[in-house]
Protein backbone atom coordinates (compact mmCIF):
# COMPACT_ATOMS: atom_id res chain seq x y z
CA UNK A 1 -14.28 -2.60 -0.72
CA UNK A 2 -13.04 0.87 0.74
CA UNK A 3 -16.60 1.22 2.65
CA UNK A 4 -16.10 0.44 5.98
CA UNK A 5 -12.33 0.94 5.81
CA UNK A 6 -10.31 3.87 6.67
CA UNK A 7 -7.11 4.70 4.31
CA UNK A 8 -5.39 7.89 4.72
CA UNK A 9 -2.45 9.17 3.15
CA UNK A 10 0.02 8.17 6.81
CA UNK A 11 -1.13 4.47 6.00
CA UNK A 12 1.79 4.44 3.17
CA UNK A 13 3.76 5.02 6.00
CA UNK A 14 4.81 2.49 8.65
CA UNK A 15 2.29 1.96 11.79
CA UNK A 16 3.28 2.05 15.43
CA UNK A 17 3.27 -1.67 16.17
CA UNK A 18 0.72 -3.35 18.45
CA UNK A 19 1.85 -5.88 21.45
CA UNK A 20 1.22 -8.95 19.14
CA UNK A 21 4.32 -11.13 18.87
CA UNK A 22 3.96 -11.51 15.08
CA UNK A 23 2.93 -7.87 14.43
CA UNK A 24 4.03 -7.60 10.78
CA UNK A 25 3.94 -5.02 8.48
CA UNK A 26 5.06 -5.60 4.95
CA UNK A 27 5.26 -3.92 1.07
CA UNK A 28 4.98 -6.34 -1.97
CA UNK A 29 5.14 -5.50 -5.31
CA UNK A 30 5.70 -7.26 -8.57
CA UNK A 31 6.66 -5.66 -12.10
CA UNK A 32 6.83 -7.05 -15.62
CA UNK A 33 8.65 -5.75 -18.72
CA UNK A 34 5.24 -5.80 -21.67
CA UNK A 35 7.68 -6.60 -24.28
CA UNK A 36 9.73 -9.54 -22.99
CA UNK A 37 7.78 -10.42 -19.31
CA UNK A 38 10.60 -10.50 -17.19
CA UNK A 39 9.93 -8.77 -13.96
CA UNK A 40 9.06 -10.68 -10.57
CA UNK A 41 8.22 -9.39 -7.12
CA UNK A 42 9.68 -8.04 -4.10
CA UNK A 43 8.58 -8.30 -0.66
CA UNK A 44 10.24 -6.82 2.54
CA UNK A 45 7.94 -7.57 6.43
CA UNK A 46 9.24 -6.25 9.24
CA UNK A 47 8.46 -8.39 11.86
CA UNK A 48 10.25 -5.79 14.79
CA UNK A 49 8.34 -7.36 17.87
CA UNK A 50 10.25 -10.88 17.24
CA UNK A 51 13.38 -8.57 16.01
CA UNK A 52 13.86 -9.18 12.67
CA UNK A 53 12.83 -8.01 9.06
CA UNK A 54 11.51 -10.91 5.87
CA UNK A 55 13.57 -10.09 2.94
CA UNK A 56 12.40 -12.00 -0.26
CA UNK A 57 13.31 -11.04 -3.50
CA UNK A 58 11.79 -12.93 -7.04
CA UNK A 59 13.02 -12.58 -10.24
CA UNK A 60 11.92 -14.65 -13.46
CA UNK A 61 14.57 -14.44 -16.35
CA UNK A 62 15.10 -16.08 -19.50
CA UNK A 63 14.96 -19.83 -20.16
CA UNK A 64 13.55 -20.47 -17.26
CA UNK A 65 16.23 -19.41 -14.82
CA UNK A 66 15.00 -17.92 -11.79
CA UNK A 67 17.56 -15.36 -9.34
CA UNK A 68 16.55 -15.15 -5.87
CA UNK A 69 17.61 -13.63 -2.40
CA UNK A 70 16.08 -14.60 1.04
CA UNK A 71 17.15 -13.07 4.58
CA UNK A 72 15.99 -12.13 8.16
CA UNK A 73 17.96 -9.21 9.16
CA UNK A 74 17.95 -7.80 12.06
CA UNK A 75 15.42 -4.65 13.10
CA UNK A 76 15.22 -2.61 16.36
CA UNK A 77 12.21 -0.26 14.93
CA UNK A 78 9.17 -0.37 12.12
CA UNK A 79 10.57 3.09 11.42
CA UNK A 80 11.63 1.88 7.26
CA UNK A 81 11.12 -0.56 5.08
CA UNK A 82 15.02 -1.29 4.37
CA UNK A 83 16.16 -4.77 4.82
CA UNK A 84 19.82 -5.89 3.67
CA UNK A 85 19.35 -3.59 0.19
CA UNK A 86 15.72 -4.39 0.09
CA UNK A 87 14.55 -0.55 0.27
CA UNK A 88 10.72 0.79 -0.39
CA UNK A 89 10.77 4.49 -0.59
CA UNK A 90 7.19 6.72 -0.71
CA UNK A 91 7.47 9.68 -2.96
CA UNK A 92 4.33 10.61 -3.27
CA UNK A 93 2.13 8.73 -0.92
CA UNK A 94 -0.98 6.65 -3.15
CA UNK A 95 0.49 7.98 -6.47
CA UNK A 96 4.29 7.20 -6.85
CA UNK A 97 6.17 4.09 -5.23
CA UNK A 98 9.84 3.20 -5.63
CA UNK A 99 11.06 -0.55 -4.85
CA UNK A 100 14.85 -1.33 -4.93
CA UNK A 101 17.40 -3.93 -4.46
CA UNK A 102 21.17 -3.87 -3.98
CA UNK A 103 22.86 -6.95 -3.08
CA UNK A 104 24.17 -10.26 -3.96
CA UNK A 105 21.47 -12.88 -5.40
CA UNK A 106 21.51 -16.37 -6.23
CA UNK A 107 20.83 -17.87 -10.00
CA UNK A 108 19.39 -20.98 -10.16
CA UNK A 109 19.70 -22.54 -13.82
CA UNK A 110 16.96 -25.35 -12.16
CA UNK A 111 13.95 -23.27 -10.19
CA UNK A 112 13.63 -27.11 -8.69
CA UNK A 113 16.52 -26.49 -6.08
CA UNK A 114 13.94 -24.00 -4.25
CA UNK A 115 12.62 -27.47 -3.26
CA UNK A 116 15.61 -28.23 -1.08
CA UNK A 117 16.63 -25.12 0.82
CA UNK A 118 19.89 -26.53 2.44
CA UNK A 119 21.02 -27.83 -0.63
CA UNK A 120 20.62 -24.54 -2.45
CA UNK A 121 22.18 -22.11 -0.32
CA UNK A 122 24.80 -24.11 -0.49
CA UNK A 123 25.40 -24.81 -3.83
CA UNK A 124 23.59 -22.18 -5.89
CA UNK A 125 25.87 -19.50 -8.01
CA UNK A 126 25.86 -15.98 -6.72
CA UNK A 127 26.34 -12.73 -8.57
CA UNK A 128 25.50 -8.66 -7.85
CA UNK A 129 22.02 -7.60 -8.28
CA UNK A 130 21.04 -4.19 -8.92
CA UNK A 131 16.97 -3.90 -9.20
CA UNK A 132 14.86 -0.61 -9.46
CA UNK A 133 11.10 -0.30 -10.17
CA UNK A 134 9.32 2.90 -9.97
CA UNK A 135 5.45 2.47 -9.60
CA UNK A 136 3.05 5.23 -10.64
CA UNK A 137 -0.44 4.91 -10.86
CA UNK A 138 -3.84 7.17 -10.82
CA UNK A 139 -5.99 4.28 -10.08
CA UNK A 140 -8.01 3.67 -6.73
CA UNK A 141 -6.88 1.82 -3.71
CA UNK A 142 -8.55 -1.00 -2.68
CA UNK A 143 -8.65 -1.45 0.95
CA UNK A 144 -7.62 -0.21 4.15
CA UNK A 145 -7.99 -0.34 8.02
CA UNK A 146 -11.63 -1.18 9.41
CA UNK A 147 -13.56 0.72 10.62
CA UNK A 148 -15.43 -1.94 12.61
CA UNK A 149 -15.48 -5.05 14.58
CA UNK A 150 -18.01 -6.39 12.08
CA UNK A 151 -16.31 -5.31 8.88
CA UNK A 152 -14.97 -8.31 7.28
CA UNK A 153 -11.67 -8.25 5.86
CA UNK A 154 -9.56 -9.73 2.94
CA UNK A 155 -7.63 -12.48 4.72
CA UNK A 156 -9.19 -12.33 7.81
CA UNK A 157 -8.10 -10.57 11.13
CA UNK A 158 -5.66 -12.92 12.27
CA UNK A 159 -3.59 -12.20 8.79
CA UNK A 160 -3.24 -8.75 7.81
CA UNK A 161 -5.77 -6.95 9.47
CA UNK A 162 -5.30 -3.00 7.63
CA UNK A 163 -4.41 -4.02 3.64
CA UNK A 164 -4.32 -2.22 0.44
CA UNK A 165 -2.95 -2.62 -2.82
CA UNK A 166 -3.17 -0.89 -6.30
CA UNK A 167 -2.27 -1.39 -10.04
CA UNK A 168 0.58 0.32 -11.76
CA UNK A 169 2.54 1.01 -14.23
CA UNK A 170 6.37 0.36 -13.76
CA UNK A 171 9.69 1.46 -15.48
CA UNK A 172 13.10 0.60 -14.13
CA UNK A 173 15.80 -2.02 -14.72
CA UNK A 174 16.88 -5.49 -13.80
CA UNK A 175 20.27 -6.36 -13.56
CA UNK A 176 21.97 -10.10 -12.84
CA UNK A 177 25.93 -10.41 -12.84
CA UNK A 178 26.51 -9.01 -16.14
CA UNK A 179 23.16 -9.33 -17.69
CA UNK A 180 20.66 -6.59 -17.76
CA UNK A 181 17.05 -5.82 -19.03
CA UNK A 182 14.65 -2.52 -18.91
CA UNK A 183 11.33 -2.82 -17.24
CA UNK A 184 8.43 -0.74 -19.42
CA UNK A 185 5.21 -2.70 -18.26
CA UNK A 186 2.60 -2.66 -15.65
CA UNK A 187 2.49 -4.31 -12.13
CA UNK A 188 0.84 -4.48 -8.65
CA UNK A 189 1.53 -3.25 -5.18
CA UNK A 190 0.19 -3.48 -1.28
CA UNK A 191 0.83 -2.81 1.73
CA UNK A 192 -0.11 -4.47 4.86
CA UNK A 193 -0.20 -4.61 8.41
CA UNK A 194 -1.09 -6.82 11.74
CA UNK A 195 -0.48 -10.03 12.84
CA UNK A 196 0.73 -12.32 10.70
CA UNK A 197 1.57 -15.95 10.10
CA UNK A 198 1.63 -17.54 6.66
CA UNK A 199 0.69 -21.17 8.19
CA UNK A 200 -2.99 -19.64 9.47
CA UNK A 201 -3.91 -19.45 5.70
CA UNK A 202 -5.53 -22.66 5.40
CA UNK A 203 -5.53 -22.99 1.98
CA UNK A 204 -5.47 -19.81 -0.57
CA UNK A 205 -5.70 -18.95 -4.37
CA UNK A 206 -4.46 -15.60 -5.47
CA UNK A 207 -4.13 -13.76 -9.09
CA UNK A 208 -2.78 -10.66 -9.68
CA UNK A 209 -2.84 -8.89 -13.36
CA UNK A 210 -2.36 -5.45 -14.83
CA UNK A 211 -4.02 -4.89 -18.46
CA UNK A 212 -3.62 -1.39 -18.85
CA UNK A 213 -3.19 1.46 -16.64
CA UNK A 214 -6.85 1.47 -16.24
CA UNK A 215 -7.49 -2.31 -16.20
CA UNK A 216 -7.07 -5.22 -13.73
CA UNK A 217 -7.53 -7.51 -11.42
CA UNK A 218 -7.27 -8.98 -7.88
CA UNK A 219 -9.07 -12.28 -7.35
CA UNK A 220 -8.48 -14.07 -4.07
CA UNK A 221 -10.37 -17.57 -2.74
CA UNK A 222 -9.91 -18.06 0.69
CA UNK A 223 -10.56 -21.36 2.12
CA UNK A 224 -11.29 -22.11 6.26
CA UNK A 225 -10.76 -25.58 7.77
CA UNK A 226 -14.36 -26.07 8.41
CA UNK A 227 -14.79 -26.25 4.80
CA UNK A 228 -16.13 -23.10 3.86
CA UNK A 229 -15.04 -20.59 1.33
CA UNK A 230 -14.71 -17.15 0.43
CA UNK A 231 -14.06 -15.07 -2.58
CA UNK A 232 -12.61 -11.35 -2.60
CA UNK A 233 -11.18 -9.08 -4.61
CA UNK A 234 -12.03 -6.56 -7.77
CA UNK A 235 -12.01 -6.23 -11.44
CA UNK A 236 -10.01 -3.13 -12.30
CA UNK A 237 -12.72 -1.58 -15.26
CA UNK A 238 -12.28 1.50 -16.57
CA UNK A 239 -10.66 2.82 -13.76
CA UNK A 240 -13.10 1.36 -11.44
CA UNK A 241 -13.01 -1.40 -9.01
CA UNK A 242 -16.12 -3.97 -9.53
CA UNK A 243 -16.05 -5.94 -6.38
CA UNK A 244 -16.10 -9.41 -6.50
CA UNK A 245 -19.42 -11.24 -5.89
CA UNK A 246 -18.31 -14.79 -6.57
CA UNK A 247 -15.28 -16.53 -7.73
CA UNK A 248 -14.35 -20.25 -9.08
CA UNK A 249 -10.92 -21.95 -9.73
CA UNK A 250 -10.67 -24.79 -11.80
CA UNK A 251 -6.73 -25.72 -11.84
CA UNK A 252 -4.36 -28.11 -13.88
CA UNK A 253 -1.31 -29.72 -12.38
CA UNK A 254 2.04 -30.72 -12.93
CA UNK A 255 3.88 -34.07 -12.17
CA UNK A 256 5.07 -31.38 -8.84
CA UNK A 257 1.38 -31.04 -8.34
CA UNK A 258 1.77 -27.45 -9.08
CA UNK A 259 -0.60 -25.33 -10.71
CA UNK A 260 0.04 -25.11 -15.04
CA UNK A 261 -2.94 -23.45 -15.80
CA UNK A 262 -6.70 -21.87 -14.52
CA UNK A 263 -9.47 -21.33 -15.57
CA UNK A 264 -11.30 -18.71 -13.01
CA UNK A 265 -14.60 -17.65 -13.16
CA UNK A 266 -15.42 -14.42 -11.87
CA UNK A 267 -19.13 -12.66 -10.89
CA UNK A 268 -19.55 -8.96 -10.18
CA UNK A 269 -22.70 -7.11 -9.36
CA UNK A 270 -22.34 -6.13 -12.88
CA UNK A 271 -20.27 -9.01 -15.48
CA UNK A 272 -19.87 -12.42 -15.39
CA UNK A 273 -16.35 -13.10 -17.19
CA UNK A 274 -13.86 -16.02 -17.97
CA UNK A 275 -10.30 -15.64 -16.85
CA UNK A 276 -7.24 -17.87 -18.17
CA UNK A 277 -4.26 -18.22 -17.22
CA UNK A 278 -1.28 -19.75 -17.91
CA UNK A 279 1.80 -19.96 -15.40
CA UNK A 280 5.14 -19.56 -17.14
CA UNK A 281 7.57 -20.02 -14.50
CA UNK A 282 7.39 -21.52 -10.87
CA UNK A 283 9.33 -20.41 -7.95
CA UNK A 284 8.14 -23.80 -5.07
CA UNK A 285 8.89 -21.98 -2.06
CA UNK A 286 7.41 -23.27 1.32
CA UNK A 287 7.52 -21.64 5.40
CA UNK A 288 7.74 -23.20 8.10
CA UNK A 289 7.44 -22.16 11.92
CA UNK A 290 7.72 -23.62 15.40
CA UNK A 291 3.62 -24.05 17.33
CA UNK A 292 5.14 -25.49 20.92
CA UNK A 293 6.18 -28.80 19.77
CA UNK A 294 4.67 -28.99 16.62
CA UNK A 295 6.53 -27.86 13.01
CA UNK A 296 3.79 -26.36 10.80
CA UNK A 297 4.88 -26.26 7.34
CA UNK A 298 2.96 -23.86 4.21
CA UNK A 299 3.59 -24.44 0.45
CA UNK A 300 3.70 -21.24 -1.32
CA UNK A 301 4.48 -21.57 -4.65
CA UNK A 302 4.58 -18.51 -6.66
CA UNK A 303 4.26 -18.32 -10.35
CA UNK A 304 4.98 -15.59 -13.28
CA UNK A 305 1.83 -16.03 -15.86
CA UNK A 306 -0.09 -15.16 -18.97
CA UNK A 307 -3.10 -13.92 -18.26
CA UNK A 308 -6.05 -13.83 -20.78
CA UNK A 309 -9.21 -12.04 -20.94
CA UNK A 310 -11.61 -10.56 -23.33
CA UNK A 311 -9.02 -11.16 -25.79
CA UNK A 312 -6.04 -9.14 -23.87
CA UNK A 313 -3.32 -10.59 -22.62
CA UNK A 314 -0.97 -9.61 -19.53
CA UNK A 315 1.44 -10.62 -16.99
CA UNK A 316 1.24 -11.29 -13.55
CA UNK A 317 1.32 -13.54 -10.73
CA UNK A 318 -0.27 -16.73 -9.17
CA UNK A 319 -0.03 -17.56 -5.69
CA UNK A 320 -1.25 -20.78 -4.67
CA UNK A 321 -0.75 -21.53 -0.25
CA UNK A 322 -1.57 -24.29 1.25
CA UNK A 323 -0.74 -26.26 4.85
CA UNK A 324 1.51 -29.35 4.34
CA UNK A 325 0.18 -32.08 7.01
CA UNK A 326 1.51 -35.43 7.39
CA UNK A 327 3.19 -34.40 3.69
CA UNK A 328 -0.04 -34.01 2.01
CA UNK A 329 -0.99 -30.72 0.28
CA UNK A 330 -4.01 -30.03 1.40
CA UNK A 331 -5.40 -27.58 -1.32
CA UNK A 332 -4.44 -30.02 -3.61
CA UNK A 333 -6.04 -30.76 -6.36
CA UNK A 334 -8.43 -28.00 -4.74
């Protein structure tokens, strides 16, 4: 994918902001232990021309418990990413990420409470987090800023316009209150910048998986209201990306009509392969924004899985959006 994009080394780097009001530009990345597969993701978006930063922080523990922080502090400049002891610092640019986290964070016993916002900032138990996840990696970046009008992009150029990302390998710590567990595993990082808001994505599968250090994959389908589709994305081989050519998603649900499993079928220029997966743990999180008069609500519900292929087996992440209209799911059972 990195024909017809530009990616320099200043790209790790926050841009100068352009005039539009939801200019955002934002580092995710998500981390899993091998051993145990606790790890989760971290996401900070500085949104500075509407004032304020996106602070989300994910984290899958045992028996099912999920800890989570959400804010929108304050920001005068896109000079950091450093929201409320969400920090992202770049110490070597393409090669060596770190992603931190000091602050309080809520444990939810029952990931259901996600569900009802209100109800769980007000009632859920709160404790100290202290999260650190170092990210090295000598694979390619995928991605970048086009180079053209014409160059088509991964989520289109009303979402994201510039985006990369990368596999890793990731060693740090997690710790909860008291409790406390290393990170030795593998995860997955981008970066991203330009408008942004999460209710244009119509409707959107995305999986994320690190093998190895030399093994992978990003598969995204991308779904317009008209009715078409898209598929993007790579297979990490070898220490190669093999762009996607084709992708299918066959999902099963639960009684939330949330995803339990896939089956994804991917084609490259080069392989046809099978993809399962398996999704562990389910954080149901949702957005919402204000169009004039109009509420437009998104599901987003993010989930820690088992992937398998070719035998292997890894952790990552499945993100499955959608628009909520008239409270129907669109995507769904899509």
């Amino acid at each position: 994918m990195n024909d017809g994009f530009r990616l320099l080394p200043s790209d790790e780097y926050p841009h100068v902001p352009d005039d539009a009001v939801n200019f955002n530009e934002s580092v995710y990345t998500n981390a899993f232990d091998a051993k145990t597969g606790i790890g989760g993701w971290m996401r900070v978006g500085n949104r500075v021309n509407e004032g304020y930063a996106e602070k989300s922080v994910v984290l899958y523990l045992p028996d099912g418990r999920i800890a989570c922080s959400f804010g929108r502090p304050a920001i005068q400049t896109n000079a950091a990413f450093d929201a409320e002891g969400l920090k992202v610092e770049i110490v070597e640019p393409f090669r060596h990420l770190r992603h931190s986290y000091r602050g309080e964070i809520m444990v939810l016993d029952d990931p259901q409470l996600l569900r009802t916002p209100e109800r769980m900032f007000a009632e859920a138990k709160r404790v100290e987090a202290d999260i650190l996840w170092d990210h090295r990696s000598t694979n390619p970046l995928h991605g970048g800023e086009p180079t053209s009008p014409e160059q088509r992009t991964m989520y289109g150029r009303d979402f994201s316009r510039g985006h990369f990302n990368q596999h890793t390998t990731v060693s740090g710590h997690i710790r909860v209150g008291d409790e406390q567990w290393p990170i030795a595993g593998h995860g997955w990082r981008d970066h991203s910048w330009g408008p942004r808001y999460w209710t244009t994505l119509f409707i959107y599968r995305l999986f994320l998986a690190t093998f190895a250090d030399n093994k992978g994959l990003m598969l995204l389908k991308i779904f317009s209201p008209d009715g078409t589709s898209r598929s993007e994305g790579a297979l990490l081989i070898d220490g190669e990306y093999d762009e996607v050519m084709d992708l299918s998603v066959v999902s099963e649900w639960d009684e939330h009509k949330d995803p339990k499993t896939a089956k994804i079928g991917v084609r490259t220029a080069t392989r046809s392969v099978l993809i399962e997966a398996e999704v562990k743990s389910l954080a149901p999180l949702r957005n919402r924004r204000k169009d004039g008069d109009t509420t437009l609500v998104s599901r987003i519900a993010e989930g820690i899985t088992r992937f398998r292929w070719d035998g292997e087996e890894a952790w990552g992440m499945s993100e499955y959006i959608e628009r909520i209209e008239d409270g129907r799911l669109i995507g769904w059972p899509i």
